[in-house]
Protein backbone atom coordinates (compact mmCIF):
# COMPACT_ATOMS: atom_id res chain seq x y z
CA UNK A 1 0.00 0.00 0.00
CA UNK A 2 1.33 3.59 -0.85
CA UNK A 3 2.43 5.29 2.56
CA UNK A 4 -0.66 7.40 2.46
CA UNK A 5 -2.85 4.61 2.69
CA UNK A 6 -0.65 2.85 5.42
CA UNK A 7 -0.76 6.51 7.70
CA UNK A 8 -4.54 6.82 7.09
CA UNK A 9 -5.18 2.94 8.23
CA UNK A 10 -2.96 3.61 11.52
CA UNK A 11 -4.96 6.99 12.10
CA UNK A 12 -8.51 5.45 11.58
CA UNK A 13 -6.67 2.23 13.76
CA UNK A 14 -6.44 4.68 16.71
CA UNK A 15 -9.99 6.20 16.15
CA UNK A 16 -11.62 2.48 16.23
CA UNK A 17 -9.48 2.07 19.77
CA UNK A 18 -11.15 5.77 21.28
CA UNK A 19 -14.49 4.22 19.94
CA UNK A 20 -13.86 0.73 21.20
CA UNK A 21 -12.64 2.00 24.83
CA UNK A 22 -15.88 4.37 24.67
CA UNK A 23 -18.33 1.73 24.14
CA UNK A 24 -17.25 -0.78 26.40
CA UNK A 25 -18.73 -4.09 26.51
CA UNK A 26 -21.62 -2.89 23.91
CA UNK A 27 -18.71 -3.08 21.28
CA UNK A 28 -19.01 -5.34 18.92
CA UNK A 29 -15.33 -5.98 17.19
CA UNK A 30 -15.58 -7.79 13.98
CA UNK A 31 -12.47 -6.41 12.54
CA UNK A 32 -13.37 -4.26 10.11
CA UNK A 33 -11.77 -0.68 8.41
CA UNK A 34 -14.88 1.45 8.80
CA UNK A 35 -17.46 0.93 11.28
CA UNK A 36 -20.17 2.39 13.19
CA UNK A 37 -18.54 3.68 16.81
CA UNK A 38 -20.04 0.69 18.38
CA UNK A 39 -18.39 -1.66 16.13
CA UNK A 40 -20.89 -2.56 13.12
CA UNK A 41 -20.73 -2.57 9.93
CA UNK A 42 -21.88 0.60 7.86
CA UNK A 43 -24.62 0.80 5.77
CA UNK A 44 -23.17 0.24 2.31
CA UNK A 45 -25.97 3.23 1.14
CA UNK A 46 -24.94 5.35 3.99
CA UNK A 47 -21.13 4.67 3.21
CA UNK A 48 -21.95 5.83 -0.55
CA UNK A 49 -23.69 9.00 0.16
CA UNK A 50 -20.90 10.42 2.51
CA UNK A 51 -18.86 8.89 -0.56
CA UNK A 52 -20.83 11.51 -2.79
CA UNK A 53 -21.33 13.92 -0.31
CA UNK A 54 -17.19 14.07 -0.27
CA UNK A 55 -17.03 14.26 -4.06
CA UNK A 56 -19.59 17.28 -4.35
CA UNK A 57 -17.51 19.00 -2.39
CA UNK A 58 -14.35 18.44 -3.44
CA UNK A 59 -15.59 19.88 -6.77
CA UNK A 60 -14.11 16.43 -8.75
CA UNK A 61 -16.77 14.62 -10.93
CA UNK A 62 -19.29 12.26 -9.61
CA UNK A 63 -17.94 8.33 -9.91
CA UNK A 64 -18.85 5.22 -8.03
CA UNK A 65 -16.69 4.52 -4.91
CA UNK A 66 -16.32 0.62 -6.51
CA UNK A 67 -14.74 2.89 -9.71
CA UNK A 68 -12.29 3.35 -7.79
CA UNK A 69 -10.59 -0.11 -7.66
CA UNK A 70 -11.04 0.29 -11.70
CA UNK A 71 -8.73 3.21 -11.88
CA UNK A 72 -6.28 1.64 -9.28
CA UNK A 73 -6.45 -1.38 -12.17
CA UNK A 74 -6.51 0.32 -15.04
CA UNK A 75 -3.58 3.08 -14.06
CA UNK A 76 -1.19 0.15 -13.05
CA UNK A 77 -1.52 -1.53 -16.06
CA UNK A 78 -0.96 1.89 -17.80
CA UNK A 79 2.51 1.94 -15.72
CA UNK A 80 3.36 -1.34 -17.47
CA UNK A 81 2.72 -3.25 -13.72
CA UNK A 82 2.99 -7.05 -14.84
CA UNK A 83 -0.48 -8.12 -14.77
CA UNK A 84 0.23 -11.03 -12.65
CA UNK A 85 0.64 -8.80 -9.77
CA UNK A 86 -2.49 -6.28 -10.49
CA UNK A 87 -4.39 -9.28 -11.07
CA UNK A 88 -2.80 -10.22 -6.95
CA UNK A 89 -4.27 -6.96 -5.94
CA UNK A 90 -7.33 -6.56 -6.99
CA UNK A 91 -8.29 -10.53 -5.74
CA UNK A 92 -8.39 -12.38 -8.88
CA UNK A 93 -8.61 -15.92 -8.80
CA UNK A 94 -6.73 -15.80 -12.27
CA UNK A 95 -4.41 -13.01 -14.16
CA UNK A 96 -7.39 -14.31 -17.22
CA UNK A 97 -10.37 -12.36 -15.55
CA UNK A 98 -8.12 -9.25 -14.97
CA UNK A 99 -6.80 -8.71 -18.61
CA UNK A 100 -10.43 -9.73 -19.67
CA UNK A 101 -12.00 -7.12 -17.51
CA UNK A 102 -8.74 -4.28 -18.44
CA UNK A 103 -7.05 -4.93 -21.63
CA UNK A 104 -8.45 -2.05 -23.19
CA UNK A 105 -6.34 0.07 -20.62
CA UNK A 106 -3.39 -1.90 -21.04
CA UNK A 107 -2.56 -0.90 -24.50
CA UNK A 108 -1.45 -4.91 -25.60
CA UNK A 109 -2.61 -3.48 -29.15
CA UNK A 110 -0.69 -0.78 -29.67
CA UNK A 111 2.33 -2.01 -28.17
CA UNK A 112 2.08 -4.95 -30.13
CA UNK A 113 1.88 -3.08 -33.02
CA UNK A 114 5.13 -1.10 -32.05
CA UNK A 115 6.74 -3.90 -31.54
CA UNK A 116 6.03 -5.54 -34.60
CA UNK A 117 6.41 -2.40 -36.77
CA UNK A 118 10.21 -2.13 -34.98
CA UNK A 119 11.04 -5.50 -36.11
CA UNK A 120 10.01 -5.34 -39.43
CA UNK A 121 11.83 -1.66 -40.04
């Protein structure tokens, strides 16, 4: 995970421990990221419309919060990341459904066709 990611998991890490010590026994730990501040799972509605709430604000364009494990796909493959390991993860149970799902982003085409035009000239 980019550092960003890793400081941001420790930070919400010490928020679930102020909300776990708060609760007491009535918290329920089942080991998730985001939770309620007793311990349950969010609403995945709820979790969306804070997600769109965020993005309105922010001024940037209005996308799915699942769109973003597309562009997390689709930008590593863009960076020439093997697709072995995007394929690792995103959760695949085979490096077939990920170039299925993102070979259009991967450019195999047109760097085939380089390739081929360099060999030939």
């Amino acid at each position: 995970m980019p550092e960003i990611v890793v400081a941001a998991m420790k930070r919400q890490k010490a928020l679930q421990a102020q909300d776990k010590l708060a609760a007491g026994p009535n918290y329920k730990d089942f080991g998730l990221v985001s939770q309620t501040k007793r311990g349950l799972p969010i609403n995945p509605y709820y979790f969306e419309t804070r997600w769109l709430d965020m993005l309105k604000k922010s001024g940037l364009p209005k996308i799915r919060f699942h769109d973003l494990r597309h562009t997390h796909a689709s930008l590593l493959l863009k960076q020439n990341v093997h697709p072995k390991i995007v394929s690792e993860r995103l959760g695949h149970s085979s490096v077939g459904i990920t170039l299925d799902r993102y070979s259009h982003t991967y450019g195999i085409d047109y760097e085939a066709a380089r390739r081929f035009d360099k060999l030939l000239f």
